[in-house]
Protein backbone atom coordinates (compact mmCIF):
# COMPACT_ATOMS: atom_id res chain seq x y z
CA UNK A 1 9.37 -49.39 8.73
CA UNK A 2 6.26 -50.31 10.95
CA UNK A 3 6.27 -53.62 9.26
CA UNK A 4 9.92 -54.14 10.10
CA UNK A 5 10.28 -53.70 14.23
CA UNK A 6 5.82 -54.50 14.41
CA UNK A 7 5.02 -57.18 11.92
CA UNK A 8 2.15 -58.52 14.34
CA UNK A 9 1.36 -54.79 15.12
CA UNK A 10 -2.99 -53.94 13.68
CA UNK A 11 -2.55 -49.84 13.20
CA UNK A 12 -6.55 -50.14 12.99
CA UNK A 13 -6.63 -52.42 16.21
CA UNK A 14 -4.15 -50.11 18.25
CA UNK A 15 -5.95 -47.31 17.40
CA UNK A 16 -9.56 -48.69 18.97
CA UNK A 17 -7.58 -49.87 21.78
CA UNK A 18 -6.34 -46.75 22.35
CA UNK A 19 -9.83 -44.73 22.28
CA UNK A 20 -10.62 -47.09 24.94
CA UNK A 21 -8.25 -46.49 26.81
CA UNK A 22 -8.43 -42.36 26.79
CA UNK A 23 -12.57 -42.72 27.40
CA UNK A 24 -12.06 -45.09 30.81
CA UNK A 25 -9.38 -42.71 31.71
CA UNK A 26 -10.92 -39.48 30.57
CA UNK A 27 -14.42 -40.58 32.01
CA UNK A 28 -13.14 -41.91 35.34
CA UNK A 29 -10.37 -38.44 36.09
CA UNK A 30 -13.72 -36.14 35.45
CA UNK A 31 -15.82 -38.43 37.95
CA UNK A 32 -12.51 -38.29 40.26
CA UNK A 33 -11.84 -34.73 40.25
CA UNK A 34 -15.52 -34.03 41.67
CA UNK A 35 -15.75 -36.57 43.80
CA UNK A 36 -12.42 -36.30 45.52
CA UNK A 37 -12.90 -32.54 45.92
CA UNK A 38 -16.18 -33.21 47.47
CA UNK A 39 -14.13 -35.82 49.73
CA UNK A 40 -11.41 -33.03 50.51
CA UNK A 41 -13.21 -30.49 51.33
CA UNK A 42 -15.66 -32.88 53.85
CA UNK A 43 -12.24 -34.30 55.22
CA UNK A 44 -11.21 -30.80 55.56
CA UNK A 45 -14.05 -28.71 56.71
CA UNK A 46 -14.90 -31.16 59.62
CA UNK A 47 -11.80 -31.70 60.93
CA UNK A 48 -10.56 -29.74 64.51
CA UNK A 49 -10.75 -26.34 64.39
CA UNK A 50 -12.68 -25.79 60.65
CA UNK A 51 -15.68 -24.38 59.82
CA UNK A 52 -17.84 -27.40 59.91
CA UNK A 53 -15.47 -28.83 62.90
CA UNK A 54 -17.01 -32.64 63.60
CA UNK A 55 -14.72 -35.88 64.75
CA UNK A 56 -17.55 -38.64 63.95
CA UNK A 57 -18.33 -37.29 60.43
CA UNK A 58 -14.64 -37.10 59.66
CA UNK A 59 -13.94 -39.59 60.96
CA UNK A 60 -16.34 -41.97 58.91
CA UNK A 61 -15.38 -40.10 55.73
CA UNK A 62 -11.54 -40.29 56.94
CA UNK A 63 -11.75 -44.16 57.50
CA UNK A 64 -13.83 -45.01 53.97
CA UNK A 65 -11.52 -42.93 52.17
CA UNK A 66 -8.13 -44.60 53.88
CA UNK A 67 -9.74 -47.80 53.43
CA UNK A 68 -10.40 -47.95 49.32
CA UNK A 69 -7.20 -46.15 48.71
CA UNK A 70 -5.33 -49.25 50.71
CA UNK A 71 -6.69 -51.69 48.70
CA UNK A 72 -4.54 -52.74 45.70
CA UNK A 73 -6.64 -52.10 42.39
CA UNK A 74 -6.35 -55.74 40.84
CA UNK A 75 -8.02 -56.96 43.86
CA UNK A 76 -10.74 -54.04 43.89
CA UNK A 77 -11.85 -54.83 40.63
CA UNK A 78 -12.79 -58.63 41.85
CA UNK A 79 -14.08 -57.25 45.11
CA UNK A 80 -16.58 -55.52 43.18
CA UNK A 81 -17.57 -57.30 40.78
CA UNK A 82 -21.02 -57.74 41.98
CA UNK A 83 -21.61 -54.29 42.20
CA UNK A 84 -20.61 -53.55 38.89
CA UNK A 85 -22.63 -56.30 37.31
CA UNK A 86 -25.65 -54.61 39.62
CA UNK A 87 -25.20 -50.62 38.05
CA UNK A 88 -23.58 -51.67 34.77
CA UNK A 89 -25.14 -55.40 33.70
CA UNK A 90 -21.50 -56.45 32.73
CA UNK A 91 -17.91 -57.27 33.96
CA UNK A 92 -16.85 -56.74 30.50
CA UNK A 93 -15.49 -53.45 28.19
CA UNK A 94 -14.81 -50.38 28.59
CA UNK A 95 -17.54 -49.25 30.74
CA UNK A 96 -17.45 -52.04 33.12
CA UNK A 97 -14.38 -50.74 34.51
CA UNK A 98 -15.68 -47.09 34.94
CA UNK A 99 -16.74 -48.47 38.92
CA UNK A 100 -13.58 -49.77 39.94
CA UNK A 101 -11.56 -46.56 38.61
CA UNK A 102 -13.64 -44.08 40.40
CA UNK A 103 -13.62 -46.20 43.23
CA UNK A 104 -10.06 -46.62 43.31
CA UNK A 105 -9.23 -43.42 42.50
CA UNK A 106 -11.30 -40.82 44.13
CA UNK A 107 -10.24 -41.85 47.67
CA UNK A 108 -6.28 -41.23 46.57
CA UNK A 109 -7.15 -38.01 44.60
CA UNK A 110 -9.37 -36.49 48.31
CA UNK A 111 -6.19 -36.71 50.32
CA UNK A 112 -4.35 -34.70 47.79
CA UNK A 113 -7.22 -32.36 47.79
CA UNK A 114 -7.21 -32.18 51.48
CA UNK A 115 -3.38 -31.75 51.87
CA UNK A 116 -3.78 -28.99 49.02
CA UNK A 117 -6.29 -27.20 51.20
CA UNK A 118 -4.26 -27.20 54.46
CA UNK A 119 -1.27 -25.59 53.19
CA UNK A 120 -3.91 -22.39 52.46
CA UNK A 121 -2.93 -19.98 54.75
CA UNK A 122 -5.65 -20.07 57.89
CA UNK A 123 -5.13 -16.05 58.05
CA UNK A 124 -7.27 -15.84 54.49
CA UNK A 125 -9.51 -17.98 55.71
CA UNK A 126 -10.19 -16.08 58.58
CA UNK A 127 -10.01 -12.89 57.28
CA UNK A 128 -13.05 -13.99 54.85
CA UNK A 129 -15.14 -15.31 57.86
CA UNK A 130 -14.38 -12.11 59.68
CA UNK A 131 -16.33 -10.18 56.61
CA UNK A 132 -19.39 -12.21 57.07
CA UNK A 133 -18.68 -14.60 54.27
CA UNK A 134 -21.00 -17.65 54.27
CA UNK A 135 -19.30 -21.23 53.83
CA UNK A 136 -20.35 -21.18 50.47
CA UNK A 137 -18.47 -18.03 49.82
CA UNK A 138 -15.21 -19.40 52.04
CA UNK A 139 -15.23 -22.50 49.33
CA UNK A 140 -15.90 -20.93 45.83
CA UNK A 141 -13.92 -17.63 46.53
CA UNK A 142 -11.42 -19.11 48.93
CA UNK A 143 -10.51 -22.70 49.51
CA UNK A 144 -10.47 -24.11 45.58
CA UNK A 145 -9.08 -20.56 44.50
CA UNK A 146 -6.22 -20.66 46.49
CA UNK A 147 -5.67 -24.63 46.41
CA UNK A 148 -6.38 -24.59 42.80
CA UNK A 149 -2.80 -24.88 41.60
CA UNK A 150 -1.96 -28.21 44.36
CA UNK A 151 -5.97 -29.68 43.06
CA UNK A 152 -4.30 -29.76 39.41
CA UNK A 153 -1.40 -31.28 39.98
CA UNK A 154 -2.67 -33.47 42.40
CA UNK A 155 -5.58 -34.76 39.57
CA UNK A 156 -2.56 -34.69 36.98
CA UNK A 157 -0.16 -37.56 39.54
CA UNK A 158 -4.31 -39.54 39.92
CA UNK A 159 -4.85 -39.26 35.93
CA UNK A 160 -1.70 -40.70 35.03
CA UNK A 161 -1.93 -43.66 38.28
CA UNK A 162 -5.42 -44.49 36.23
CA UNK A 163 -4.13 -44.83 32.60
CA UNK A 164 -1.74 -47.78 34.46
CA UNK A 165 -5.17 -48.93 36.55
CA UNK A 166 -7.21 -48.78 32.92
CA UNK A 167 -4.35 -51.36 31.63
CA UNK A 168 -4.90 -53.63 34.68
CA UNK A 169 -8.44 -53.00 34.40
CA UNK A 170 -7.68 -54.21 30.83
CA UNK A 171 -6.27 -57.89 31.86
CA UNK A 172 -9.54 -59.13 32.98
CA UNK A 173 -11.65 -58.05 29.94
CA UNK A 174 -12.16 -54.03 30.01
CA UNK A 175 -10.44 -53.72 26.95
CA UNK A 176 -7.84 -51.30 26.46
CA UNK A 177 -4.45 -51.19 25.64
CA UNK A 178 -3.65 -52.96 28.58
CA UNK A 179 -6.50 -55.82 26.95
CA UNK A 180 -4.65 -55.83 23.48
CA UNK A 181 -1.08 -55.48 25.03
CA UNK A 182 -1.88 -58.81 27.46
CA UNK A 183 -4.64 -60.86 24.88
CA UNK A 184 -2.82 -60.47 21.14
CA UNK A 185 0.95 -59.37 22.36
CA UNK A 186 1.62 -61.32 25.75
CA UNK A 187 -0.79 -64.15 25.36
CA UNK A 188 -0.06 -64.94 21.75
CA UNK A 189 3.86 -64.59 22.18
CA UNK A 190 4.09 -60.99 20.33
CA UNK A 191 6.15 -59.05 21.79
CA UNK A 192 6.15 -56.66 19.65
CA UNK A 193 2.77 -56.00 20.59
CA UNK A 194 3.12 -55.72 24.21
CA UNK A 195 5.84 -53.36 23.24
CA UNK A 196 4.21 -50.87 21.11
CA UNK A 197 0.95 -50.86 23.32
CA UNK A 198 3.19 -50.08 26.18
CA UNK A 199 5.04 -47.05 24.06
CA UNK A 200 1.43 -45.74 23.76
CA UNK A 201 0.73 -45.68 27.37
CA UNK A 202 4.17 -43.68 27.74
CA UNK A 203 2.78 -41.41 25.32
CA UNK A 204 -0.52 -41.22 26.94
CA UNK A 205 1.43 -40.61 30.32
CA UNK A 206 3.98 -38.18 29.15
CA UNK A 207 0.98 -35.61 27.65
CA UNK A 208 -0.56 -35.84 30.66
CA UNK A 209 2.14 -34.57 32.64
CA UNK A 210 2.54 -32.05 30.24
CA UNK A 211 -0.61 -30.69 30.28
CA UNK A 212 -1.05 -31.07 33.72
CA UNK A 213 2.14 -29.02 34.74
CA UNK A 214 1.89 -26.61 31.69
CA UNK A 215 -2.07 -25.76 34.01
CA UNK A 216 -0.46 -25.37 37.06
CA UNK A 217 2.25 -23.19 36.60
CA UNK A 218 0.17 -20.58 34.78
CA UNK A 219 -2.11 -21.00 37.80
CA UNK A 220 0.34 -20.80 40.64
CA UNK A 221 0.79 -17.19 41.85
CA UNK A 222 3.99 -17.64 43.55
């Protein structure tokens, strides 16, 4: 049956392609979730009327995170291409692209983090500084408790935005199934290469969201 629809289709090749593709996006939504929650909660903390209330500091942080989350990903990947050669020795695989993804993403994921943390309600915040509890306290036992359920599904909409930046990152050599879909199915005139590649990037996409919203609706409390 495979054979019939995918006669140019390598089980063997689609499979590597695909490991590839869930370790840049597995790797880069790990480095994302803890770097755009340290990004939030900065954004967050030091803006008017928080605990660590400072305009210069957020606004630095505010401006570098607007900034990379602006620029379209094909063109981030070429802007830094030098700095990836410097921390990684290569432009090319899977790891090469590890950079760019975090890069990208982290900015876009620290906004959602942000808005997740403003819609806590101020009165629980208070109520926790009131009691003597340090900022430490406020953020472990407060702020990511209560946010936790908007941090999951905002980290579920940034995972599935990098599988489709993993396939651009896959164009220009960081292998993938965006590599094999664009090398051996676009390049070559297979189509039915392109096509089944894409089909596993659906597949890749639709677990995510499954996962992701199966998580946040045992953790949401409403």
């Amino acid at each position: 049956m495979l054979e019939t629809f995918f006669p140019n289709v390598k089980l063997d090749r689609m499979w590597e392609a695909t490991t590839e593709t869930l370790y840049m996006t597995a790797i880069s939504v790990l480095a994302t979730f803890v770097l755009g929650i340290i990004l939030g909660l900065l954004l967050f903390l030091t803006a008017k009327g928080n605990i660590w209330q400072n305009r210069p500091v957020n606004l630095v942080i505010s401006t570098f995170v607007n900034v990379f989350r602006s620029i379209p990903f094909i063109i981030l990947i070429v802007l830094l291409i030098p700095f990836t050669k410097f921390i990684m020795g290569t432009m090319i695989g899977e790891n090469a692209a590890l950079p760019a993804l975090i890069i990208g993403a982290a900015p876009f994921y620290a906004r959602m983090v942000e808005i997740g943390l403003r819609e806590i309600d101020k009165g629980v915040i208070e109520a926790a500084r009131s009691m003597g509890a340090k900022t430490s306290t406020v953020i472990w036992k407060v702020l990511l408790p209560e946010s936790m359920p908007a941090l999951v599904s905002g980290i579920t909409v940034t995972a599935i935005a990098l599988v489709g930046f993993t396939a651009m990152a896959g164009v220009i050599g960081a292998g993938g199934l965006g590599n094999l879909a664009f090398l051996e199915g676009f390049q070559r005139g297979r189509g039915d290469v392109t096509l089944f590649a894409t089909v596993v990037i659906l597949a890749i996409v639709f677990v995510i969201q499954f996962i992701g919203d199966y998580i946040t609706s045992k953790l949401d409390k409403r």
